[in-house]
Each structure stands twice: as structure tokens, then as C-alpha cells.
C-alpha atoms as a PDB file:
ATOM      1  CA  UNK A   1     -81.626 142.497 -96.924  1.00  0.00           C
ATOM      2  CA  UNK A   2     -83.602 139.618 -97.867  1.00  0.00           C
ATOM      3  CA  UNK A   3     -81.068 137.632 -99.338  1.00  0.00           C
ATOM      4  CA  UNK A   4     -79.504 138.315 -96.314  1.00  0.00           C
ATOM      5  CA  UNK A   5     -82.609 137.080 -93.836  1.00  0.00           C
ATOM      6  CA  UNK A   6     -82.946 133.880 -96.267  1.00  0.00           C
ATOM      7  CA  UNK A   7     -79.124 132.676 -95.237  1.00  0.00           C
ATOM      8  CA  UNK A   8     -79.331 133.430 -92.255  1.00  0.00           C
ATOM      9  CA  UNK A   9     -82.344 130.804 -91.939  1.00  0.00           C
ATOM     10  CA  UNK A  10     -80.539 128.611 -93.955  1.00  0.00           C
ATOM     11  CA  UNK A  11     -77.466 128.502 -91.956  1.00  0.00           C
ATOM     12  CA  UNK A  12     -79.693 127.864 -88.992  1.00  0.00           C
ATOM     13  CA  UNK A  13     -81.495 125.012 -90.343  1.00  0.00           C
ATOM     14  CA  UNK A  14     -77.588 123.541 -91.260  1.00  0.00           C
ATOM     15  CA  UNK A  15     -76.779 124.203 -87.830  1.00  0.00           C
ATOM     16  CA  UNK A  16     -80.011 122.409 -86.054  1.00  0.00           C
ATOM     17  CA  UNK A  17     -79.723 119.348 -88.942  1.00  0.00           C
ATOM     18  CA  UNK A  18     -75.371 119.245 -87.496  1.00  0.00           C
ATOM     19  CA  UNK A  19     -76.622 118.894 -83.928  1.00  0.00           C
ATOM     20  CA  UNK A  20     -79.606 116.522 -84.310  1.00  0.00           C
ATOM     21  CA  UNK A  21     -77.319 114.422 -86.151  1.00  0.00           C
ATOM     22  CA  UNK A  22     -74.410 114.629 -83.692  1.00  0.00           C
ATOM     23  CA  UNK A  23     -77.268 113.853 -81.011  1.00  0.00           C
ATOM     24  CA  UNK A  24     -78.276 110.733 -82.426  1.00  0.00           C
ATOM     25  CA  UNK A  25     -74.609 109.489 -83.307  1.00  0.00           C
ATOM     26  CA  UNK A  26     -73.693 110.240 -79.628  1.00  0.00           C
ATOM     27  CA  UNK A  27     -76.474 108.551 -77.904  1.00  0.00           C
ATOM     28  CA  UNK A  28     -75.603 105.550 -80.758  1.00  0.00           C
ATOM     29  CA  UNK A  29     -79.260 105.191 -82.275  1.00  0.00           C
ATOM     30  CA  UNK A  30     -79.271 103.391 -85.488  1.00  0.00           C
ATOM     31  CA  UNK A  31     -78.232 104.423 -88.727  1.00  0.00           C
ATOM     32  CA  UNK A  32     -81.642 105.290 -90.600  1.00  0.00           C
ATOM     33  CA  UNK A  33     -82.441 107.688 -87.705  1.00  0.00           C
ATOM     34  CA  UNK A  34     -78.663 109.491 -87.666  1.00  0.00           C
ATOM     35  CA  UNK A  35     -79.113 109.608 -90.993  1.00  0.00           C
ATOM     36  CA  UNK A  36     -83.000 110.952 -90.974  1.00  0.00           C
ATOM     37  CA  UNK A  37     -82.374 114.569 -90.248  1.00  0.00           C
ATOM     38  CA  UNK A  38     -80.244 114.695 -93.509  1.00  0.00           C
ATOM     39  CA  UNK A  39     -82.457 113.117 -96.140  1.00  0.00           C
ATOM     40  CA  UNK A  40     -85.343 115.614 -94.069  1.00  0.00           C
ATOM     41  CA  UNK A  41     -83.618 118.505 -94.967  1.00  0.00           C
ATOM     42  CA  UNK A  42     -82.446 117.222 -98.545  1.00  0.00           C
ATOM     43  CA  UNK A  43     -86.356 116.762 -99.374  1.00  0.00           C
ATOM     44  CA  UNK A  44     -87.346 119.775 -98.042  1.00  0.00           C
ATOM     45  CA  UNK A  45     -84.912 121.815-100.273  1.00  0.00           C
ATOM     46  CA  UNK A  46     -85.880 120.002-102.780  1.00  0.00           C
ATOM     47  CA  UNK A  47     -89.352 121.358-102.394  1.00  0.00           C
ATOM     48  CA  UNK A  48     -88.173 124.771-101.362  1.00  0.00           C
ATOM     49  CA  UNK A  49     -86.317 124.981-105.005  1.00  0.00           C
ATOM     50  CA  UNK A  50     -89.247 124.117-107.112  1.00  0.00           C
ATOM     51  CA  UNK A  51     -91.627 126.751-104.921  1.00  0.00           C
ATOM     52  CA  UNK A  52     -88.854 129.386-105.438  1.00  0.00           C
ATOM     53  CA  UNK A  53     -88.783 128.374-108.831  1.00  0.00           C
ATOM     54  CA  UNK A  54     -92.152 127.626-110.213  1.00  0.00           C
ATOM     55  CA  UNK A  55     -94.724 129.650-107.682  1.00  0.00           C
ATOM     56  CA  UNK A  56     -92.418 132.364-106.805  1.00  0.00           C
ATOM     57  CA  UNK A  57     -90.718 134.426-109.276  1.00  0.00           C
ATOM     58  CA  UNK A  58     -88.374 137.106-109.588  1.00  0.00           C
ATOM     59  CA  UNK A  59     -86.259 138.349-106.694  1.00  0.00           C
ATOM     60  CA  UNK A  60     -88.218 136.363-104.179  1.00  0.00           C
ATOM     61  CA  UNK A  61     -88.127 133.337-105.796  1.00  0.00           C
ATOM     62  CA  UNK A  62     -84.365 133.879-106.216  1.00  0.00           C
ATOM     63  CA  UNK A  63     -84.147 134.234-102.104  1.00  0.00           C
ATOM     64  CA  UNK A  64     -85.736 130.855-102.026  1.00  0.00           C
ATOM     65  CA  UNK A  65     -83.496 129.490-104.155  1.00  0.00           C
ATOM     66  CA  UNK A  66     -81.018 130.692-102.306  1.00  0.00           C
ATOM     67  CA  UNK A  67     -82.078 129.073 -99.192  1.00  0.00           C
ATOM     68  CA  UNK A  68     -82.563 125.823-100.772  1.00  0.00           C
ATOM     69  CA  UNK A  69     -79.038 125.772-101.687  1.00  0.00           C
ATOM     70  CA  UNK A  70     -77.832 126.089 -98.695  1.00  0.00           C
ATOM     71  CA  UNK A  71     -80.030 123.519 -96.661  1.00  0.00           C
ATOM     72  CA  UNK A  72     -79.054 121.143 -99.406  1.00  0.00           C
ATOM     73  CA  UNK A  73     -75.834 122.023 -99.012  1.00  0.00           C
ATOM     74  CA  UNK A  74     -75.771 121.049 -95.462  1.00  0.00           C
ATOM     75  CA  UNK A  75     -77.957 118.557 -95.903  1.00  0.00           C
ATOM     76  CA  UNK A  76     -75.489 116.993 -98.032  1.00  0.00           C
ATOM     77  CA  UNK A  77     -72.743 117.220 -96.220  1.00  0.00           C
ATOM     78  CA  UNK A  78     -74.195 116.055 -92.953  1.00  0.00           C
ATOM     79  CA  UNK A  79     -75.244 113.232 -94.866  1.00  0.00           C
ATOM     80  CA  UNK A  80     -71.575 112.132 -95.948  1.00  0.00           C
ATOM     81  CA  UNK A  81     -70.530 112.731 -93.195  1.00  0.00           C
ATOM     82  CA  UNK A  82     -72.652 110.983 -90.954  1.00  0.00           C
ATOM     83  CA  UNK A  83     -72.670 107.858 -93.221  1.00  0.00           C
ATOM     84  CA  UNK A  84     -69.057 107.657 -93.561  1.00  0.00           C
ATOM     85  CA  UNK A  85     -68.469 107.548 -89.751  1.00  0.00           C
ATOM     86  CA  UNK A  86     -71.579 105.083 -89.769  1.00  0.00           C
ATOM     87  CA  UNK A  87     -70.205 102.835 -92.042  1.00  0.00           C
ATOM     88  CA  UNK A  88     -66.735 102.799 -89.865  1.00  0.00           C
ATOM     89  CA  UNK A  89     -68.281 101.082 -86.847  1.00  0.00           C
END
């Protein structure tokens, strides 16, 4: 169950960082701020893996890590994709 709970937040997170960053592309803002809520959420995985790693341990450390992973994997995506169309302007 709380592996469960931690990717469901995760996905979440992916889904808010997808629309912020559609937001910003749509209403043509520059590229540092489409690209902001990406590196946001890349940095705060970051942070989220060494806290699941280092000050929590065991099973609930391992549902952090968890978590991380999948913000960084959004975050990562959003972030190609959002500089790709970027860079075809």
C-alpha cells in the first residue's frame, strides 16, 4: 500500500509539472520559464533520492526512492520535450 500511495503522488506531481509546462508554452513565455517547472522537479528528486537513501532506510526509504524515480522521470521527459519544441521556433 505504500508503494502504492508514493506513485500515486508521483504520477501527480508528473501530471501538474505536464500542465504547467504546456501552460507556459501556450501562453508563449520564454524558454527558461517553460523550461523551469522541469529542472524544479529534477532538483527536487534529486533531493528526494538522497533523503530516501541516506535519512530513511529500509522499506520507507525504498518508497522514496520510488517516488523520486518517477518525478525524475517526468521531469526528464518534460524537459526534452519542452526544449525540443523550444528550440523549433
Amino acid at each position: 500500500m505504500l508503494f502504492v500511495v508514493f506513485a500515486v503522488i508521483g504520477i501527480l506531481i508528473g501530471i501538474i509539472v505536464i500542465r504547467l509546462t504546456r501552460g507556459f508554452r501556450k501562453n508563449n513565455k520564454p524558454k527558461l520559464v517553460i523550461l523551469a517547472p522541469s529542472i524544479i522537479s529534477i532538483l527536487v528528486a534529486i533531493i528526494i533520492m538522497y533523503i530516501g537513501n541516506v535519512e530513511i532506510e529500509g522499506i520507507d526509504g525504498a518508497a522514496y526512492m520510488l517516488l523520486s524515480l518517477i518525478i525524475f522521470c517526468f521531469g526528464v521527459t518534460v524537459f526534452y520535450l519542452a526544449d525540443k519544441k523550444g528550440s523549433e521556433r
